[in-house]
N, C-alpha and C. Protein backbone atom coordinates (compact mmCIF):
# COMPACT_ATOMS: atom_id res chain seq x y z
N UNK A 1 -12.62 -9.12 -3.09
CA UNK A 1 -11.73 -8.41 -2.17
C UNK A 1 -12.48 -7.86 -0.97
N UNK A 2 -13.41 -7.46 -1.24
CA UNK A 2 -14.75 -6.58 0.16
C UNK A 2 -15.11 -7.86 0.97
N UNK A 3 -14.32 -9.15 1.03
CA UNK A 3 -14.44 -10.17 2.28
C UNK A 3 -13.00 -9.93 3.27
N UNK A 4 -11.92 -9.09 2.56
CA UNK A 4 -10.91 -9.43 3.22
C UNK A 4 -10.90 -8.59 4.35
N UNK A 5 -10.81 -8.82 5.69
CA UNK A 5 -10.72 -7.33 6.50
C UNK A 5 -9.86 -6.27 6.42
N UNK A 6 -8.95 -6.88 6.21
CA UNK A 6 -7.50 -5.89 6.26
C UNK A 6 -8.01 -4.81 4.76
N UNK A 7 -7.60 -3.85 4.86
CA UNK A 7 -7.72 -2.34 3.36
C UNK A 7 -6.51 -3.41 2.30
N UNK A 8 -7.17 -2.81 1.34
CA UNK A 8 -6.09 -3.61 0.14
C UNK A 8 -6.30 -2.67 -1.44
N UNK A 9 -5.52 -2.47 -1.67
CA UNK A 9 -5.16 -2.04 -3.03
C UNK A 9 -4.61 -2.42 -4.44
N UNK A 10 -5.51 -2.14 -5.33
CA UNK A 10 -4.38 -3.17 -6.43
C UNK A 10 -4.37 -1.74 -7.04
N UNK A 11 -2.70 -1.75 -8.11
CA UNK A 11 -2.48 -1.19 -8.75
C UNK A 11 -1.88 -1.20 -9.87
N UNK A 12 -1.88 -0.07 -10.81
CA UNK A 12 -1.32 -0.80 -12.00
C UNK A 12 0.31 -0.70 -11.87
N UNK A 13 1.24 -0.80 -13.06
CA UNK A 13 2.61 -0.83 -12.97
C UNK A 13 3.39 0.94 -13.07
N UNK A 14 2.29 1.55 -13.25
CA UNK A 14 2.13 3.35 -12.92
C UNK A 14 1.90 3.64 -11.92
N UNK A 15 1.74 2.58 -10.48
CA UNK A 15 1.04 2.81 -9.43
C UNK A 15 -0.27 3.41 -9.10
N UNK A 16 -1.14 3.98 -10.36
CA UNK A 16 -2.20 4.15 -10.24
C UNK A 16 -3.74 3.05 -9.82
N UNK A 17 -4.11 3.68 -8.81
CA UNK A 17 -4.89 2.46 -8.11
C UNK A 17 -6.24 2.36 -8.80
N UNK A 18 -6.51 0.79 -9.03
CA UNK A 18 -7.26 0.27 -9.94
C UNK A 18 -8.43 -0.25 -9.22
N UNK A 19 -8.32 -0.55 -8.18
CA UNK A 19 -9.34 -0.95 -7.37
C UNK A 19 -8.85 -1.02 -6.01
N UNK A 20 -10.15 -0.70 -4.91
CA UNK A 20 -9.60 -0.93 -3.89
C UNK A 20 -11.39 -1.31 -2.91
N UNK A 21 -10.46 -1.93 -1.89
CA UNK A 21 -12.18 -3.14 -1.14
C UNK A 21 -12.43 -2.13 -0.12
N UNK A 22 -13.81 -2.42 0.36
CA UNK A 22 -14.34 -2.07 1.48
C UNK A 22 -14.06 -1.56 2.74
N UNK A 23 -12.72 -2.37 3.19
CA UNK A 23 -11.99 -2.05 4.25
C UNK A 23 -11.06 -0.84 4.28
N UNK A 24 -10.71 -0.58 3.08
CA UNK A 24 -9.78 0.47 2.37
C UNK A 24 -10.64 2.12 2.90
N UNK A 25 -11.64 1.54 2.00
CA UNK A 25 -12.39 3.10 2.14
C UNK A 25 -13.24 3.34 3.57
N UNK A 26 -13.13 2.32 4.09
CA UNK A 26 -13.86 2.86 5.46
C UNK A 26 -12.85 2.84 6.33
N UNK A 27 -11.20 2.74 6.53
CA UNK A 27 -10.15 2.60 6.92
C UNK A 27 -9.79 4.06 6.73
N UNK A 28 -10.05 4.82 5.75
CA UNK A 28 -9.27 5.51 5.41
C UNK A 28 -10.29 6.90 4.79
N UNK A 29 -11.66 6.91 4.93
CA UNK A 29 -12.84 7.44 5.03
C UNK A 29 -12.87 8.24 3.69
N UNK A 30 -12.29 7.49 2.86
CA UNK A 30 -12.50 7.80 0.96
C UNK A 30 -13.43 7.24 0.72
N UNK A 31 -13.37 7.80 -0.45
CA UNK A 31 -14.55 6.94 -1.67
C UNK A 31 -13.62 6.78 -2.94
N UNK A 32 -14.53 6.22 -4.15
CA UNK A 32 -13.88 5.62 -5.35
C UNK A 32 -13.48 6.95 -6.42
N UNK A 33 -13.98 7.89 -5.99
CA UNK A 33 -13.71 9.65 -6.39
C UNK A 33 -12.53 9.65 -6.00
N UNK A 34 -12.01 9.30 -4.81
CA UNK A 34 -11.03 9.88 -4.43
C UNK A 34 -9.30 9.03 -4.57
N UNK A 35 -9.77 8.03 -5.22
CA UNK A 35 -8.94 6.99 -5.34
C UNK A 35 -8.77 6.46 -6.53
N UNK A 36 -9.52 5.89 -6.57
CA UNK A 36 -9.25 4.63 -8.50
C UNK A 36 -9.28 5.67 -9.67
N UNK A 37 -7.92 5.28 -10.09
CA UNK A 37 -7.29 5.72 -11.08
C UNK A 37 -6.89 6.89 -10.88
N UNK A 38 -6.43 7.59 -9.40
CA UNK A 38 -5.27 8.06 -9.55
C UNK A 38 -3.99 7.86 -8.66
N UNK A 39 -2.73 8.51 -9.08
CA UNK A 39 -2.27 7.60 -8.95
C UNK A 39 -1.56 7.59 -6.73
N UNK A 40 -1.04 6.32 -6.71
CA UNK A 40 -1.12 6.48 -5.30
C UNK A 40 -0.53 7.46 -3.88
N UNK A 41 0.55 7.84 -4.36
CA UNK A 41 1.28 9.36 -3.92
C UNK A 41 0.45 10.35 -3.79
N UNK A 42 -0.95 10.44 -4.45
CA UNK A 42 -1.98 11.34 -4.80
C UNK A 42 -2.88 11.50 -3.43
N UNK A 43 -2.83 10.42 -3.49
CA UNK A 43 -4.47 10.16 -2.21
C UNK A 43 -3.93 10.62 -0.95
N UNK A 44 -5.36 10.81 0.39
CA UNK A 44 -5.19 11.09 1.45
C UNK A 44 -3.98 12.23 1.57
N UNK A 45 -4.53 13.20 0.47
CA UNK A 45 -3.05 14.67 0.97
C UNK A 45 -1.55 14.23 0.59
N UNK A 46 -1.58 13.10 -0.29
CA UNK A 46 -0.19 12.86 -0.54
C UNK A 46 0.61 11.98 1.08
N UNK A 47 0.02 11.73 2.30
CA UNK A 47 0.94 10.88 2.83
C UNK A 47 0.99 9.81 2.67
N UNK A 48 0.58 9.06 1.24
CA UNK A 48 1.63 7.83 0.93
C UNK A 48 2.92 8.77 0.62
N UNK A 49 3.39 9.12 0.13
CA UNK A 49 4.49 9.89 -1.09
C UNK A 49 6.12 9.77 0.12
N UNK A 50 6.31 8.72 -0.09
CA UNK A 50 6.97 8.13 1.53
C UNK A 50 8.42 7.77 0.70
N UNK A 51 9.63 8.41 0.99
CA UNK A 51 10.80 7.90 -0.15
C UNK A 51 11.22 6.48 -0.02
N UNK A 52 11.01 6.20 1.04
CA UNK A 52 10.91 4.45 1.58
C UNK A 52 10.22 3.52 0.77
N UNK A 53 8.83 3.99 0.45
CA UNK A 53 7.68 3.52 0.01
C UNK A 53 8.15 3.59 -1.38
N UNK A 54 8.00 4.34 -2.19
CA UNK A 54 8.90 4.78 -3.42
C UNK A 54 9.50 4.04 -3.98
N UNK A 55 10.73 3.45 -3.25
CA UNK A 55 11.83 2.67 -3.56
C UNK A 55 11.75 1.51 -3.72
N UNK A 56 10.15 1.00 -2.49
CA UNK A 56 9.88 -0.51 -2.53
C UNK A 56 9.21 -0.45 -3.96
N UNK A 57 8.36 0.22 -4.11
CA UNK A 57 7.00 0.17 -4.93
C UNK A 57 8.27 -0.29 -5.91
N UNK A 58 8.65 0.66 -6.16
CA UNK A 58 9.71 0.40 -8.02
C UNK A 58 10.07 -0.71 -8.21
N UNK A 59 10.88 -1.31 -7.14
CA UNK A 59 11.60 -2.46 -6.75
C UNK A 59 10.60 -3.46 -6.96
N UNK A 60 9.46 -3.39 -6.57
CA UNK A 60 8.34 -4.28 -6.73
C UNK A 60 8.37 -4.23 -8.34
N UNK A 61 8.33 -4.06 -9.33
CA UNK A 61 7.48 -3.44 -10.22
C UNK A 61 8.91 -3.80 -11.38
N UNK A 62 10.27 -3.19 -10.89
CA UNK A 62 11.25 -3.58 -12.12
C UNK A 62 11.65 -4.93 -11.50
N UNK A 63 11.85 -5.36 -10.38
CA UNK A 63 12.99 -6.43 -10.31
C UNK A 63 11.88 -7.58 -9.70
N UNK A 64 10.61 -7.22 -10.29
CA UNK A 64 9.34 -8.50 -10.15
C UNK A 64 9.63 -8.86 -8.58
N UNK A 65 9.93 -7.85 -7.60
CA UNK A 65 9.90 -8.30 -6.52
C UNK A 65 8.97 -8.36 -5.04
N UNK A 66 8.97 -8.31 -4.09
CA UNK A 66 7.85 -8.11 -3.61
C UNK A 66 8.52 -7.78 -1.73
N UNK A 67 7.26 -6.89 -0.67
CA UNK A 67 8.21 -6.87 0.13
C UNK A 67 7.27 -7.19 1.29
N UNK A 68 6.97 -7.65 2.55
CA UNK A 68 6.36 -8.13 3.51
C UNK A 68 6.70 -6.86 5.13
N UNK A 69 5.63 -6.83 5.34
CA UNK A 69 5.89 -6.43 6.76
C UNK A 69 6.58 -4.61 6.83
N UNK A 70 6.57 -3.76 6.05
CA UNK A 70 7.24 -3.01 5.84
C UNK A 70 5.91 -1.19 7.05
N UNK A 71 7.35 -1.07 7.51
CA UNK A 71 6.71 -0.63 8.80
C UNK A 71 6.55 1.40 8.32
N UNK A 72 5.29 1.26 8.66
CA UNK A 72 5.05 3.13 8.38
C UNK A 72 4.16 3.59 9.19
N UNK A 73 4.75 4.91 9.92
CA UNK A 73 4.03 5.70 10.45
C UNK A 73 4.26 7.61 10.11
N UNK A 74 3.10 7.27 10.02
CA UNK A 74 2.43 8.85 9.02
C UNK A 74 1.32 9.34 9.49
N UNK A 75 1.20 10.70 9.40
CA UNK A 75 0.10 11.40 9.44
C UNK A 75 -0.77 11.20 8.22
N UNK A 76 -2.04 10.82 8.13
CA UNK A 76 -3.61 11.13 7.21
C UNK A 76 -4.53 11.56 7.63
N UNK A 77 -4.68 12.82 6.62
CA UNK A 77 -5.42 14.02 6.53
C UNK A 77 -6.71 13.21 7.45
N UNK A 78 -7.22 12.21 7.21
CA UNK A 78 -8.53 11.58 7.42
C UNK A 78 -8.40 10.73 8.64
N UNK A 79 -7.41 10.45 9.15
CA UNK A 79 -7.09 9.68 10.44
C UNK A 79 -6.22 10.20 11.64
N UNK A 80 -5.25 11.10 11.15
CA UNK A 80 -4.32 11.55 12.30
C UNK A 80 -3.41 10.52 12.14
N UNK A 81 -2.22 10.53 13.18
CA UNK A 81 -1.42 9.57 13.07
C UNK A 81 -1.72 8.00 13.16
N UNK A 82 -0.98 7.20 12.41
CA UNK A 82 -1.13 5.79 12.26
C UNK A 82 0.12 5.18 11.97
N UNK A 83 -0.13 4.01 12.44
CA UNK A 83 0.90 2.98 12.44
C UNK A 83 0.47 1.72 11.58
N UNK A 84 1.16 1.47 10.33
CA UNK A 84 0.80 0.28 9.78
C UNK A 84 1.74 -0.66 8.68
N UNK A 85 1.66 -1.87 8.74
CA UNK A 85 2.50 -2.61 7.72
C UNK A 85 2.27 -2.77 6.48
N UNK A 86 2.64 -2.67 5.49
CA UNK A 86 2.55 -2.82 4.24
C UNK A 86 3.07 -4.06 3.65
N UNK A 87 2.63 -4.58 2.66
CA UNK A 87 3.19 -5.58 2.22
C UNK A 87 2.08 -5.65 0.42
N UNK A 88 3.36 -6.49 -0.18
CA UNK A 88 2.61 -6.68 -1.29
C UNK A 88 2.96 -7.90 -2.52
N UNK A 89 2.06 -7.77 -3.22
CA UNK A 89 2.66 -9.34 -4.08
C UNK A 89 2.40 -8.72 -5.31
N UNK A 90 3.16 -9.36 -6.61
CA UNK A 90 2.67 -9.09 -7.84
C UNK A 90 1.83 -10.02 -8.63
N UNK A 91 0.50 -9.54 -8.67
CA UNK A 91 -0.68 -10.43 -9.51
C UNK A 91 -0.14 -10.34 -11.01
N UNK A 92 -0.28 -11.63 -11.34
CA UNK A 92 -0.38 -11.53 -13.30
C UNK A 92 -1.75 -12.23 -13.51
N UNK A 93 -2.18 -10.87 -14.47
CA UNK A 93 -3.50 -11.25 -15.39
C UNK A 93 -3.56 -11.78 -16.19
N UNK A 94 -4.41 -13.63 -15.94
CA UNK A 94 -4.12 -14.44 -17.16
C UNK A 94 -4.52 -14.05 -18.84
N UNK A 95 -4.07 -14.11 -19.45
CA UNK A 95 -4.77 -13.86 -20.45
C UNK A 95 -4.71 -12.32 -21.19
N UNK A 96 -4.03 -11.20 -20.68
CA UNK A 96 -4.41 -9.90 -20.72
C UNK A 96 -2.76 -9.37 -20.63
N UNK A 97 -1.80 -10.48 -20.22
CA UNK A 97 -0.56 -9.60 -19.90
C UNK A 97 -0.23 -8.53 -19.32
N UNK A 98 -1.31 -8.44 -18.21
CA UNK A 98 -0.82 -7.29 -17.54
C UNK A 98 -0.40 -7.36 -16.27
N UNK A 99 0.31 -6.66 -15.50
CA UNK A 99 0.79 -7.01 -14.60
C UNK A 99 0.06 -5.93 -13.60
N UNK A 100 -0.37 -6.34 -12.28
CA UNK A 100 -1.09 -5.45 -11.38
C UNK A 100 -0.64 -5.77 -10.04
N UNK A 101 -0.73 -4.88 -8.90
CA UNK A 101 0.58 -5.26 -7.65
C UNK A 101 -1.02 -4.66 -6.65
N UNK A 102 -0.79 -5.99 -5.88
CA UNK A 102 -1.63 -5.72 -4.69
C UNK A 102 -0.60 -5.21 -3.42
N UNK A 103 -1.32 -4.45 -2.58
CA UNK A 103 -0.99 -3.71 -1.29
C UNK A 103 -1.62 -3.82 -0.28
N UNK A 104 -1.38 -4.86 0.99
CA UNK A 104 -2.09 -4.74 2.18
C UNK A 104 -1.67 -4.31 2.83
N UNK A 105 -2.52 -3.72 3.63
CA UNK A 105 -2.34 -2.84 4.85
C UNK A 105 -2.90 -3.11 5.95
N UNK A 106 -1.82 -3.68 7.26
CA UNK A 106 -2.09 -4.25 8.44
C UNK A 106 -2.11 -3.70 9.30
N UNK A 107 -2.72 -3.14 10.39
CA UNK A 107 -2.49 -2.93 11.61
C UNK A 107 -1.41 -3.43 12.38
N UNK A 108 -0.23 -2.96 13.18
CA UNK A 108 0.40 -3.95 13.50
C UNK A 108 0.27 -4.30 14.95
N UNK A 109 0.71 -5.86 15.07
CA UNK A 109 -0.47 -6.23 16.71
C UNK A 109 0.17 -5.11 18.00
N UNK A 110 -0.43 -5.18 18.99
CA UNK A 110 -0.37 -4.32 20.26
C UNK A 110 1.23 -4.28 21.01
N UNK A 111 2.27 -5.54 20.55
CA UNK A 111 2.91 -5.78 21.38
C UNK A 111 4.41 -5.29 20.26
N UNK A 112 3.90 -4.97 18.80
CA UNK A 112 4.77 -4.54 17.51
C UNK A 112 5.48 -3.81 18.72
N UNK A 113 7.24 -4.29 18.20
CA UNK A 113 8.32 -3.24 18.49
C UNK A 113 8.99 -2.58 17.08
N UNK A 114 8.57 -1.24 16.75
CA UNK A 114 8.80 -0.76 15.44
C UNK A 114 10.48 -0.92 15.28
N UNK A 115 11.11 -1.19 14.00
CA UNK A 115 12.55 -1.86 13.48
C UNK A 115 13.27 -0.22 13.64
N UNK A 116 14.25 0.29 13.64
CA UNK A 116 15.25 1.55 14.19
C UNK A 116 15.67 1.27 12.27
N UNK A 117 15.80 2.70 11.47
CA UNK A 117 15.52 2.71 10.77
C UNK A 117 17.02 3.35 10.04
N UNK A 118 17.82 1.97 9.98
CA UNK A 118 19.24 1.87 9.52
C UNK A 118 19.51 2.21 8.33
N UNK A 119 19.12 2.88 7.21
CA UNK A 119 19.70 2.80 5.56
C UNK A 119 19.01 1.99 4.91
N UNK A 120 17.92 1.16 5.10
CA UNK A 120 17.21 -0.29 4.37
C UNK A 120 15.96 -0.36 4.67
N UNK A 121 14.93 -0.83 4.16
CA UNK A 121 13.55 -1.29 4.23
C UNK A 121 13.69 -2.52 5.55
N UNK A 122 12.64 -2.44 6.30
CA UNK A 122 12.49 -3.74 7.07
C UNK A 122 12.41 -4.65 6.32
N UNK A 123 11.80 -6.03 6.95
CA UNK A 123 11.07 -6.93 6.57
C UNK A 123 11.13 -7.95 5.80
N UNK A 124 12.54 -7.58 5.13
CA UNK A 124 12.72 -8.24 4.02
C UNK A 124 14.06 -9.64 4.45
């Protein structure tokens, strides 16, 4: 994962984060103290804890689904305001039955016109 540029997160089906790459923690100026294994609402002062975010994560997680492009801007304790896309897929671990949900986190390009925020998740 510490080749991919983009920050990325895997987590378990508790949303507690199980690992996270290189780009993550220097993105976001944590360490592995401050992150793996607990759970993700937790970190950076709680601004994941997003009711938007919430709704996808679950959705990810009961209805095996997954969501692309999903647009957030928030204050972190460690960055100030930011603008970024989320997206994620559900990994299955061969052999182990477990199920673990990766989370990337994109910058979105210079010319992004953010979606007007009707009752629904973007992106989908």
């Amino acid at each position: 994962m510490d080749t991919v540029r983009e920050p990325l997160l895997v987590l378990d089906r508790s949303l507690k984060i199980l690992s996270a790459n290189r780009s993550f923690y220097e993105t976001f100026g944590l360490g592995t103290a401050d992150t793996e294994g607990r759970p993700l609402y937790e970190i950076s002062g709680g601004a994941w804890d997003m009711p938007e975010l919430r709704q996808l994560m679950e959705n990810t997680i009961r209805k095996q689904d997954f969501f692309k492009d999903f647009f957030v801007e928030q204050d972190f304790p460690e960055l100030g305001r930011r603008r970024f896309l989320l997206n994620t897929r559900r990994l299955a671990d061969q052999g182990r039955d477990q199920e673990k949900i990766l989370l990337a986190i994109a910058d979105p390009p210079p010319d992004f016109d953010p979606p007007q925020r009707k009752g629904g998740p973007n992106g989908r």
